[in-house]
C-alpha atoms as a PDB file:
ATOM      1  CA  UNK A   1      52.523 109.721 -36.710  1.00  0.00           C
ATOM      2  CA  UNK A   2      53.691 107.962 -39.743  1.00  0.00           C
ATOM      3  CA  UNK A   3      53.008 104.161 -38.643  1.00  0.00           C
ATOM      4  CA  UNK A   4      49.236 105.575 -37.331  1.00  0.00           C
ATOM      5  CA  UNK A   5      48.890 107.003 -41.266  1.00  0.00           C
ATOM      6  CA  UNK A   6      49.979 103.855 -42.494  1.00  0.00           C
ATOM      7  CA  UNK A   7      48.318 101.865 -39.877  1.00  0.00           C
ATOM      8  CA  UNK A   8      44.969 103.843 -41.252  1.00  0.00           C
ATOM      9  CA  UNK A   9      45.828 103.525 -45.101  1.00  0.00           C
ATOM     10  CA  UNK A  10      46.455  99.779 -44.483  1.00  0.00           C
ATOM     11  CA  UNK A  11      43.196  99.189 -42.926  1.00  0.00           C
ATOM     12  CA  UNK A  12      41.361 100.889 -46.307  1.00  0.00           C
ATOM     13  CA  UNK A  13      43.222  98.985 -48.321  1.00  0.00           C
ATOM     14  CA  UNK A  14      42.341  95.980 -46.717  1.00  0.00           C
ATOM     15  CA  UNK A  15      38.677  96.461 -47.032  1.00  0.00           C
ATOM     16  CA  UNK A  16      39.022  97.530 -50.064  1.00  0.00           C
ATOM     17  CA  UNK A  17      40.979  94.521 -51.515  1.00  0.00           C
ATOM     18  CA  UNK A  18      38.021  92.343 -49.758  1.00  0.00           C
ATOM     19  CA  UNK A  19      35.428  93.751 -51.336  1.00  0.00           C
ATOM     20  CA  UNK A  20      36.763  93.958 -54.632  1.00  0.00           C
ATOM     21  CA  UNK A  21      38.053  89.842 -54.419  1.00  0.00           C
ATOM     22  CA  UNK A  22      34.548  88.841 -53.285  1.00  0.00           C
ATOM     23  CA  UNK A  23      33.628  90.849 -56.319  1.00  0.00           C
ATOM     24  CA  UNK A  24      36.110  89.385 -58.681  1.00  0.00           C
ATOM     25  CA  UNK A  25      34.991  85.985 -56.748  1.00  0.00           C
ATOM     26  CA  UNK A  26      31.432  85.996 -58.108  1.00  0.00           C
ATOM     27  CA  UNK A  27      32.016  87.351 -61.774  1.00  0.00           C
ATOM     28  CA  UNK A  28      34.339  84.393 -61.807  1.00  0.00           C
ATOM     29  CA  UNK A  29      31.319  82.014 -60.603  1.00  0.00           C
ATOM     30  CA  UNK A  30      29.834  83.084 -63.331  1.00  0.00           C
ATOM     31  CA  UNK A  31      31.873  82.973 -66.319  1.00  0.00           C
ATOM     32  CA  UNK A  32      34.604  84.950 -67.585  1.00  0.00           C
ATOM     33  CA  UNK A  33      34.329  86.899 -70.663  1.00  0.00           C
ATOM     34  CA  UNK A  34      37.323  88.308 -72.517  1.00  0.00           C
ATOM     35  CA  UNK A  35      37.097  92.123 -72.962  1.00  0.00           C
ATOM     36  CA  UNK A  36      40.319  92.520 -74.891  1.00  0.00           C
ATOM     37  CA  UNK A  37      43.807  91.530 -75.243  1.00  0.00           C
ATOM     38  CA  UNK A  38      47.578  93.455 -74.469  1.00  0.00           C
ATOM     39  CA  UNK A  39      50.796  93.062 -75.580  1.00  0.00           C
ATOM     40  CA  UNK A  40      49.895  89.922 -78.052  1.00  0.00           C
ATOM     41  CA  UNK A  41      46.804  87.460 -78.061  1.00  0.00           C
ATOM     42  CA  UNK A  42      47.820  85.726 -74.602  1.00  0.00           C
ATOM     43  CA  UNK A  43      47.889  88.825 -72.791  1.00  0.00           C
ATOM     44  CA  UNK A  44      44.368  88.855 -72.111  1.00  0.00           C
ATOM     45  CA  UNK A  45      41.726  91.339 -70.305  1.00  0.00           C
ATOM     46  CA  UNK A  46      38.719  90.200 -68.674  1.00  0.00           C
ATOM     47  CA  UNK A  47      35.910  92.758 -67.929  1.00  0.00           C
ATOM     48  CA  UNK A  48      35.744  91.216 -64.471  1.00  0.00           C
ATOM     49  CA  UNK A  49      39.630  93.286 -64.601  1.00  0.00           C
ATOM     50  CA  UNK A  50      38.012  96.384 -65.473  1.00  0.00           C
ATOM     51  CA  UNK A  51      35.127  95.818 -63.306  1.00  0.00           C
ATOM     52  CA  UNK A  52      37.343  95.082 -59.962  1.00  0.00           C
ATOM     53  CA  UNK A  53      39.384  98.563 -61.131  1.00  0.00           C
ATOM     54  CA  UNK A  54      36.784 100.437 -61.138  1.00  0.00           C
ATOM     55  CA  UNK A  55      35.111  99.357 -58.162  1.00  0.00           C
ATOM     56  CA  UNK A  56      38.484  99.387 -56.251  1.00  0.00           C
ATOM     57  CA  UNK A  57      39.189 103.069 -57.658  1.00  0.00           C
ATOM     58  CA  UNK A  58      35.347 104.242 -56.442  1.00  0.00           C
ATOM     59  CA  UNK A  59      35.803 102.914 -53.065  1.00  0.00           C
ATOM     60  CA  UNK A  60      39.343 104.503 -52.410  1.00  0.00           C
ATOM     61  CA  UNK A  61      37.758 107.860 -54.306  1.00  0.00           C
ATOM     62  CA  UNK A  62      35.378 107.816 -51.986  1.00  0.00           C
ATOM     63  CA  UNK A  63      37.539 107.655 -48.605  1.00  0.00           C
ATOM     64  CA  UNK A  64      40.388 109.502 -50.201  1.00  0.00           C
ATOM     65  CA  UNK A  65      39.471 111.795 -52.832  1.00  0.00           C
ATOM     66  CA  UNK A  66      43.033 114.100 -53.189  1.00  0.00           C
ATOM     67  CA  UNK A  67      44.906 110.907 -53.586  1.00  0.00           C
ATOM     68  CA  UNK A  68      46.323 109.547 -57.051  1.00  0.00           C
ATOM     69  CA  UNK A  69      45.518 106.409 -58.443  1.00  0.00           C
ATOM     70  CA  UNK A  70      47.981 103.883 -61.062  1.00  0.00           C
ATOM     71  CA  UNK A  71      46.327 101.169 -62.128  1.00  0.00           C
ATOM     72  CA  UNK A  72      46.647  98.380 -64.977  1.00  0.00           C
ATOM     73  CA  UNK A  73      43.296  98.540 -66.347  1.00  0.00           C
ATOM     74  CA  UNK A  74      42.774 102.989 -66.775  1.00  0.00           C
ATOM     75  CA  UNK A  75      43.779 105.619 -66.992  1.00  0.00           C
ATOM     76  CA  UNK A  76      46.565 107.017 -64.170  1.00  0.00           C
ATOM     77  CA  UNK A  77      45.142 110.386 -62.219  1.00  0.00           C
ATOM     78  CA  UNK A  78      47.897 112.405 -60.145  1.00  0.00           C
ATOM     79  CA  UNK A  79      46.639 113.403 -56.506  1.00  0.00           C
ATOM     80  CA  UNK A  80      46.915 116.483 -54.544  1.00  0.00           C
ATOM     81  CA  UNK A  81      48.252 114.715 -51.521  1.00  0.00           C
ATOM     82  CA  UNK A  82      51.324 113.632 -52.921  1.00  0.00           C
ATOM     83  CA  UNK A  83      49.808 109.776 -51.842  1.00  0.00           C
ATOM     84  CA  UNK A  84      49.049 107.574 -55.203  1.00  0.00           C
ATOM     85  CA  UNK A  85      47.517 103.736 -54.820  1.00  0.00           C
ATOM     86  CA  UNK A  86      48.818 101.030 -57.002  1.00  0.00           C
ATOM     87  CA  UNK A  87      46.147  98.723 -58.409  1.00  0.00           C
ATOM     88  CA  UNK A  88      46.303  95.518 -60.003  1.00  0.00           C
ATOM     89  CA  UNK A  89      42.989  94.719 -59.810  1.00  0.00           C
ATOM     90  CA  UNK A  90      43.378  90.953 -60.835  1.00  0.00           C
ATOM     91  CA  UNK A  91      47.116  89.425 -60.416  1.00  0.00           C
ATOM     92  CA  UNK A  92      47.171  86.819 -62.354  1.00  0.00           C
ATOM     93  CA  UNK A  93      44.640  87.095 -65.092  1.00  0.00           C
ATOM     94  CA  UNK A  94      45.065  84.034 -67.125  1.00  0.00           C
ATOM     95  CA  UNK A  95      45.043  81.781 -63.860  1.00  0.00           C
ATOM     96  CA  UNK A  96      41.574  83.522 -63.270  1.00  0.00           C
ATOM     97  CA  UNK A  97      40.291  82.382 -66.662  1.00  0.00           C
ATOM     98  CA  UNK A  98      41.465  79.240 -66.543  1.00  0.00           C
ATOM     99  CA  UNK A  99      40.008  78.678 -63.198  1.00  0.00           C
ATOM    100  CA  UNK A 100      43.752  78.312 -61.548  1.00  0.00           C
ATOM    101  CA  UNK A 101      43.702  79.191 -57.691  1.00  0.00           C
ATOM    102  CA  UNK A 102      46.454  81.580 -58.068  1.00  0.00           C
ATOM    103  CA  UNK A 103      45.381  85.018 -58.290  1.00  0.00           C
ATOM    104  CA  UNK A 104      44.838  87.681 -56.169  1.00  0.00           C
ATOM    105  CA  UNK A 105      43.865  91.245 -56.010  1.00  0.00           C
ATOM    106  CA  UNK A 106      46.659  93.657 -55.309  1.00  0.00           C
ATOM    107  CA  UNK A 107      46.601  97.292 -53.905  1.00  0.00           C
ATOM    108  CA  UNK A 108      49.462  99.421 -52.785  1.00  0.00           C
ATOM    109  CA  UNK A 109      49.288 102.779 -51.283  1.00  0.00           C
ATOM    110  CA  UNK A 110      53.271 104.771 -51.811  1.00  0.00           C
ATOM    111  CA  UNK A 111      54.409 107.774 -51.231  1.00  0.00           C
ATOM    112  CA  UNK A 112      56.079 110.677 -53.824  1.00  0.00           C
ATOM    113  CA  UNK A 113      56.093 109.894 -57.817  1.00  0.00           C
ATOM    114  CA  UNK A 114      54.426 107.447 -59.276  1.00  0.00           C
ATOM    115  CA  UNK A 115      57.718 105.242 -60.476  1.00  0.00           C
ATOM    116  CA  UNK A 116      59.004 102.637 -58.194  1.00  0.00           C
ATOM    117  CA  UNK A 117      62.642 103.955 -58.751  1.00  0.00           C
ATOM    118  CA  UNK A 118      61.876 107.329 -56.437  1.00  0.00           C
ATOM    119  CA  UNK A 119      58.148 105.936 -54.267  1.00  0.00           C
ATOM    120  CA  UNK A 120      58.022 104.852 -50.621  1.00  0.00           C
ATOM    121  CA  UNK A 121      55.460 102.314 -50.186  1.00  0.00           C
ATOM    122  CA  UNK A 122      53.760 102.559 -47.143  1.00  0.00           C
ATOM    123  CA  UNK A 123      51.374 100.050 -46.780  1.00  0.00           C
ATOM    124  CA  UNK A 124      49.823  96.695 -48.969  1.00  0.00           C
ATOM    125  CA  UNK A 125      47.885  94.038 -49.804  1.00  0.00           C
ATOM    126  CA  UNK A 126      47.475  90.810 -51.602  1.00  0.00           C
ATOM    127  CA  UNK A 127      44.082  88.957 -51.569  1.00  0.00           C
ATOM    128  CA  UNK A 128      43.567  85.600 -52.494  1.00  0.00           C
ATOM    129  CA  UNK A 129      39.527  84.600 -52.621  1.00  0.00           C
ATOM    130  CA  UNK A 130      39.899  81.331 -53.666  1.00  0.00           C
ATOM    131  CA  UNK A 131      42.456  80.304 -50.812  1.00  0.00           C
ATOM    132  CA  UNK A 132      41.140  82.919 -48.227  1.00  0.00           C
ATOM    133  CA  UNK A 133      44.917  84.113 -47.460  1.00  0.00           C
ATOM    134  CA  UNK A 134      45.246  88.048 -47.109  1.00  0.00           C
ATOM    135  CA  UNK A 135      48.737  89.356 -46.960  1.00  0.00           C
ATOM    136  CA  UNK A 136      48.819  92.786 -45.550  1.00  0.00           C
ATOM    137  CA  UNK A 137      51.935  94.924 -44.750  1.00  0.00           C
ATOM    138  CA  UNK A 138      52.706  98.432 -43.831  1.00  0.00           C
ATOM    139  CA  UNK A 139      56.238  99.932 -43.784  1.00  0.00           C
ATOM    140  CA  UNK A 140      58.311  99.478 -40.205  1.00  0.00           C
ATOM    141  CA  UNK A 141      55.025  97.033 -39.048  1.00  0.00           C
ATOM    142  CA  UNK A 142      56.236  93.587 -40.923  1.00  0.00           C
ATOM    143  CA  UNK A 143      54.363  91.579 -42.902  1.00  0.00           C
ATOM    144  CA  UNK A 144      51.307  89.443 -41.681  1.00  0.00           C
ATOM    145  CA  UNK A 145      48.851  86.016 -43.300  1.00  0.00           C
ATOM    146  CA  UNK A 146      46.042  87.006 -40.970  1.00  0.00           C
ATOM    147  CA  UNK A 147      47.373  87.028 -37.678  1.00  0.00           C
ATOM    148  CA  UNK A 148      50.111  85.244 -38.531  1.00  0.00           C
ATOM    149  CA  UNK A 149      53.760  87.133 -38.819  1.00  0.00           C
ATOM    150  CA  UNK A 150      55.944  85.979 -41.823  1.00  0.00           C
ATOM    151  CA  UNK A 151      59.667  85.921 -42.107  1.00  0.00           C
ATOM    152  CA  UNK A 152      61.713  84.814 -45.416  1.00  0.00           C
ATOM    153  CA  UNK A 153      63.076  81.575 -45.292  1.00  0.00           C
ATOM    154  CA  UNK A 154      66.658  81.518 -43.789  1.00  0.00           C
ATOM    155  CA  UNK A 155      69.095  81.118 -45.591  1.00  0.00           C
ATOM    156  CA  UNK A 156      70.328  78.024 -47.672  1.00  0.00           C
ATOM    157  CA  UNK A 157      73.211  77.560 -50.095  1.00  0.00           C
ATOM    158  CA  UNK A 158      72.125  78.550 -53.974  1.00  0.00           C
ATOM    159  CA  UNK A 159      71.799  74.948 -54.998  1.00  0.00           C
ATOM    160  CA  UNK A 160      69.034  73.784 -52.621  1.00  0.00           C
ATOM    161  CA  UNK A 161      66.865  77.021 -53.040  1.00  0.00           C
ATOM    162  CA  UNK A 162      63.362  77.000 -54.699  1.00  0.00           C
ATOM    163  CA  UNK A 163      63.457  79.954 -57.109  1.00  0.00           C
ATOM    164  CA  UNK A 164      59.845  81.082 -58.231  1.00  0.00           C
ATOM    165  CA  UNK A 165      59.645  83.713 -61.538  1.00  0.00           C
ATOM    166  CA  UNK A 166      57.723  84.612 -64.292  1.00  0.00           C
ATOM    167  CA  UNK A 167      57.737  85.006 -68.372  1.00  0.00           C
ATOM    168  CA  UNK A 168      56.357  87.640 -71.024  1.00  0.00           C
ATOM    169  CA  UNK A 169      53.482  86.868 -73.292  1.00  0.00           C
ATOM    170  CA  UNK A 170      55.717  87.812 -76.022  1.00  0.00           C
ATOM    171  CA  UNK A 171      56.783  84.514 -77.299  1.00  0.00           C
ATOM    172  CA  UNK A 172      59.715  85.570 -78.485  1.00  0.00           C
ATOM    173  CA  UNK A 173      60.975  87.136 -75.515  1.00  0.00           C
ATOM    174  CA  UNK A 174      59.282  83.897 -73.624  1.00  0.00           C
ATOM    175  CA  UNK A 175      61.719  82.026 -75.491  1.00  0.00           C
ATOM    176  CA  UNK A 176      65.188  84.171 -74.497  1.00  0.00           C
ATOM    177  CA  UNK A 177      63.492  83.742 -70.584  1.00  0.00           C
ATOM    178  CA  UNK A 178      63.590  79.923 -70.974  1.00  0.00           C
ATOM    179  CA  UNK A 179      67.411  80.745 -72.215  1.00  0.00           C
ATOM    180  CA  UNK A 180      67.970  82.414 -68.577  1.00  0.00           C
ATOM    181  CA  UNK A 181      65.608  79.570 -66.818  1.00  0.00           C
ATOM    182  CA  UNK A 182      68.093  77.069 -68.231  1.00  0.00           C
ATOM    183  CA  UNK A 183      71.289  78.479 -67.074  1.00  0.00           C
ATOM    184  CA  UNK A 184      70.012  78.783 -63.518  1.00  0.00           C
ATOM    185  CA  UNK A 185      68.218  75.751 -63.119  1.00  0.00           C
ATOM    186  CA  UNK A 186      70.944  73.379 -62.861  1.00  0.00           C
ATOM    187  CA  UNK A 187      72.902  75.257 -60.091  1.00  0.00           C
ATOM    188  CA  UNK A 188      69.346  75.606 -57.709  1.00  0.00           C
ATOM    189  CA  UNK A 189      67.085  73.091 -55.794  1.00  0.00           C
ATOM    190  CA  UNK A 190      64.186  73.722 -58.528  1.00  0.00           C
ATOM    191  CA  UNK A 191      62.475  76.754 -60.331  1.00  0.00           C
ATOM    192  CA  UNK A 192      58.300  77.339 -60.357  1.00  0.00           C
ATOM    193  CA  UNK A 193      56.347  79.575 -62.480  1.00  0.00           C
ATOM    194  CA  UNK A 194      52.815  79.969 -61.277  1.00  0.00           C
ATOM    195  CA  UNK A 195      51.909  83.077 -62.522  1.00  0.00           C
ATOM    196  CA  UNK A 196      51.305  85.922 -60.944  1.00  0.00           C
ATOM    197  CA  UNK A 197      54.273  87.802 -59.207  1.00  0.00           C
ATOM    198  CA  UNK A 198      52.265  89.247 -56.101  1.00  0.00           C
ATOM    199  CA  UNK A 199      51.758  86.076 -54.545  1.00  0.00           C
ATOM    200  CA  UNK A 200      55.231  84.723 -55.666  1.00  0.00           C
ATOM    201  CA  UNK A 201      56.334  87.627 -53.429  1.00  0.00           C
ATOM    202  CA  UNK A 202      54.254  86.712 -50.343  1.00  0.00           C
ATOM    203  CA  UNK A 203      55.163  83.034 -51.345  1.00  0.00           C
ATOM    204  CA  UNK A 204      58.771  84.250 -50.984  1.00  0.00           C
ATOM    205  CA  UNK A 205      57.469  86.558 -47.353  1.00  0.00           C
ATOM    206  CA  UNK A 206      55.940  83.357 -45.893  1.00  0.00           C
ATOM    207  CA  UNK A 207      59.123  81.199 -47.022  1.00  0.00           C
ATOM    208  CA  UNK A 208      57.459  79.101 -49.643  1.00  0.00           C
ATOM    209  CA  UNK A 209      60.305  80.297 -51.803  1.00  0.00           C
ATOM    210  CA  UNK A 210      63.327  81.102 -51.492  1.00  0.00           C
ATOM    211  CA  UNK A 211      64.203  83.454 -54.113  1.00  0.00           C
ATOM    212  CA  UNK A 212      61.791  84.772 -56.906  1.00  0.00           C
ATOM    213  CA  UNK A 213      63.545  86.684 -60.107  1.00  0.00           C
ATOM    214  CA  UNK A 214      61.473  88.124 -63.136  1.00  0.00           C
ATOM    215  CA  UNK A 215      62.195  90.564 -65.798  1.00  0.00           C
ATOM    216  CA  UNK A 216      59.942  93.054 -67.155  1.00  0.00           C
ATOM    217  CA  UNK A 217      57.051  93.305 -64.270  1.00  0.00           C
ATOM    218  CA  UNK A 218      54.774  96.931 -64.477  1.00  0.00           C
ATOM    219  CA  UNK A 219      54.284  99.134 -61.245  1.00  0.00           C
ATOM    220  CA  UNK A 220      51.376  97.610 -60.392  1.00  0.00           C
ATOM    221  CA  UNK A 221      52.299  93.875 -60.629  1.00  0.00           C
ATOM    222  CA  UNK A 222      54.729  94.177 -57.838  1.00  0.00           C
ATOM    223  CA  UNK A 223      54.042  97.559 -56.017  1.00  0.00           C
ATOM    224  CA  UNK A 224      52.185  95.354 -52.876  1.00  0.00           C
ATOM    225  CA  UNK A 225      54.556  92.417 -52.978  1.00  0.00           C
ATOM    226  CA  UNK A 226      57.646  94.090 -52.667  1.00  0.00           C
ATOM    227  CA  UNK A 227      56.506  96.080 -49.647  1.00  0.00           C
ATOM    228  CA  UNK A 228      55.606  91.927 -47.902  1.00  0.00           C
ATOM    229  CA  UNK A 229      58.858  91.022 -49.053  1.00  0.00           C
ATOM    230  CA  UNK A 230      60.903  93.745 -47.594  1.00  0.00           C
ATOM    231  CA  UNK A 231      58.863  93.977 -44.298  1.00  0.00           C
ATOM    232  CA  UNK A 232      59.338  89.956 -44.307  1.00  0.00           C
ATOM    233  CA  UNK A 233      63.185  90.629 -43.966  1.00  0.00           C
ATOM    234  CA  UNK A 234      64.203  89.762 -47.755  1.00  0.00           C
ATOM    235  CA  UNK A 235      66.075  92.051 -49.850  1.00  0.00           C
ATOM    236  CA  UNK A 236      64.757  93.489 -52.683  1.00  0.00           C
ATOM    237  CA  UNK A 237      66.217  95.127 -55.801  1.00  0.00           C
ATOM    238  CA  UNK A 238      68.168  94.949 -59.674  1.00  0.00           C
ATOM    239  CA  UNK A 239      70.995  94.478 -60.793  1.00  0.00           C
ATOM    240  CA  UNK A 240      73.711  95.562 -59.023  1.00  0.00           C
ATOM    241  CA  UNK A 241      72.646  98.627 -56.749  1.00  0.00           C
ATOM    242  CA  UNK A 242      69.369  99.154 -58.811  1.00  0.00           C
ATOM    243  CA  UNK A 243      66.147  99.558 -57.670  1.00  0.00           C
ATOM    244  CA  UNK A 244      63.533  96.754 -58.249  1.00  0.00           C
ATOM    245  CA  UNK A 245      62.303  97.730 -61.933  1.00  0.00           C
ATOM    246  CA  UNK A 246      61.539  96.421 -65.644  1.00  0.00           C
ATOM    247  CA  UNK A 247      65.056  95.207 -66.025  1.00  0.00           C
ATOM    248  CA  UNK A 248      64.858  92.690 -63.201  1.00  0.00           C
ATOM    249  CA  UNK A 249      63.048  92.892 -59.998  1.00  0.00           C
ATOM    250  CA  UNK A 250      65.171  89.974 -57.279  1.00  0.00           C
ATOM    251  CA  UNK A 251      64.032  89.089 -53.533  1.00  0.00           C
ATOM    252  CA  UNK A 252      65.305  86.675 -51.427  1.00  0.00           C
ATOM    253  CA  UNK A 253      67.307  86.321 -47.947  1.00  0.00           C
ATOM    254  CA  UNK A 254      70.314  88.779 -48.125  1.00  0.00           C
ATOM    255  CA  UNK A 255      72.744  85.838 -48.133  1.00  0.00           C
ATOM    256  CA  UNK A 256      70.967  84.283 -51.383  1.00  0.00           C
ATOM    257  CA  UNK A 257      70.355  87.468 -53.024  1.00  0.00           C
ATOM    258  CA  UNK A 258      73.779  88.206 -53.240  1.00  0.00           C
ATOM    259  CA  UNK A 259      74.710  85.016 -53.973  1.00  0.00           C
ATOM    260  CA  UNK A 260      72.042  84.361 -57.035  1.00  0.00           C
ATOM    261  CA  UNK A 261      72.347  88.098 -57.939  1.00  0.00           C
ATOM    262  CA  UNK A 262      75.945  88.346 -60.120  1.00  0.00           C
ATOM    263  CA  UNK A 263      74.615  84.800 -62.426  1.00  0.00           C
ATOM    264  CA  UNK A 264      71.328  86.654 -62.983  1.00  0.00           C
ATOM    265  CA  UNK A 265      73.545  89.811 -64.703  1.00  0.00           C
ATOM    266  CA  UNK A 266      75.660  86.952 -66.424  1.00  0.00           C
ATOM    267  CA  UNK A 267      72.810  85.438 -67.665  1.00  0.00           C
ATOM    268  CA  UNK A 268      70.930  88.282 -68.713  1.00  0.00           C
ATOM    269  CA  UNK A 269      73.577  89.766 -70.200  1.00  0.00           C
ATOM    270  CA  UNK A 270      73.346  87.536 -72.807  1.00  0.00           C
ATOM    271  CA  UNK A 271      70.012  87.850 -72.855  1.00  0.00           C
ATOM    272  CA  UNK A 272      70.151  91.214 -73.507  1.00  0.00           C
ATOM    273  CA  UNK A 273      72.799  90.535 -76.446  1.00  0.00           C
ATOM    274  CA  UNK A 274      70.508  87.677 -77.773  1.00  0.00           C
ATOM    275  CA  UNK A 275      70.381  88.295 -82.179  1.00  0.00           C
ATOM    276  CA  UNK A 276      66.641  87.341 -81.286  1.00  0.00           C
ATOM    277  CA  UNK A 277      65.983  90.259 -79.491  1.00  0.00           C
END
């Protein structure tokens, strides 16, 4: 029963994430305007990210109307059917305005409270319009690129894997995460930042990394991606036995997780003890 209610929430998610990239597609064709800005002035909000919300929130409404809905750009609603979807309606928002091919529209559909520390996620996916790739997972069913089943990279030793991750808009926490970035990056192959941490975590499911690390991602940023991750074989968590969360969310082969894993704490410890901060 439960992989034919996932198989089902999967396949609405799907469309949905479709739709709402062809959407975020065309407003992008032509021309993005700012609607507002976050956390500081580079942590922007297009209305073509409200738009996508609220199309993506009337189209799930509209299939499932007792379920709750988390998403970046409104306000949260708690369901009556104990299932919530997890919406980031454009991953990767600055790429989109600058016209940068990595960004994608996310959608999650978990199980229980909405806080990644206690949900089961039960099915995702991560749209790309402007490469055509749809990710799509749902829990026990791996993780798929169209018809195409992914697996993690296997394993290689610390200092030959490529390590993707991401930084704040806070500059001054930007600043402490280049800290981190260089006491890593001389004991791996190489590290990339491209910007928007659901497709670093199918880039990770399809084995175009080998690790990806960030600090201080929201619910929605990684809700999708950790489910491709997970169902691509990679482990997934914090630090030590922690679940994946605003601390530090870390995926990678099992080998290279644990291996990368006890640096990250190092390093962050002294992060965390930074005067800066």
């Amino acid at each position: 029963m439960a992989t034919r209610v996932s198989t089902a929430l999967l396949r609405l998610a799907q469309d949905t994430a479709l739709a709402a990239g062809e959407f975020a597609a065309r407003r992008r064709s032509e021309g993005v305007q700012l609607a507002a800005s976050k956390s500081s002035p580079e942590d922007i909000v297009t209305l073509a990210d409200r738009e996508t919300e609220s199309l993506i929130r009337a189209l799930l409404a509209t299939s499932r109307p007792d379920d709750g809905f988390l998403g970046e750009e409104s306000t949260a609603v708690h369901g009556r059917s104990g299932l919530t979807w997890v919406v980031d309606p454009i991953d990767g928002t600055v790429n989109y305005l600058y016209g940068l091919p990595f960004w994608a529209v996310s959608i999650a559909v978990v199980e229980g409270d909405p806080d990644p520390a206690t949900w089961t996620t039960l099915a995702g996916v991560v749209y790309n319009p402007t490469g055509d790739e749809l990710f799509t997972a749902a829990v026990g069913e791996g993780t798929w690129l169209g018809n195409r089943r992914l697996q993690v990279a296997a394993a290689v030793p610390l200092s030959l894997a490529l390590l993707g991750t991401g930084f704040s808009y806070r500059a001054a926490e930007r600043e402490r995460q280049a800290d981190v970035v260089r006491g890593l990056i001389g004991q791996v192959r190489d590290i990339r930042r491209m910007g928007s941490a659901a497709l670093d975590l199918c880039s990770l499911a399809a084995g175009r990394l080998n690790l990806y690390y960030e600090r201080g991602l929201n619910p929605w940023d990684h809700a999708a991606g950790v489910l491709m991750a997970r169902e691509a074989g990679a482990q997934v968590g914090g630090f030590g036995a922690d679940r994946e969360g605003l601390d530090l969310l870390l995926a990678g082969a099992p080998d290279l997780y644990r291996a990368c894993e006890p640096i990250l704490a190092k390093l962050f410890e002294d992060f965390m003890t930074d005067p800066r901060a």
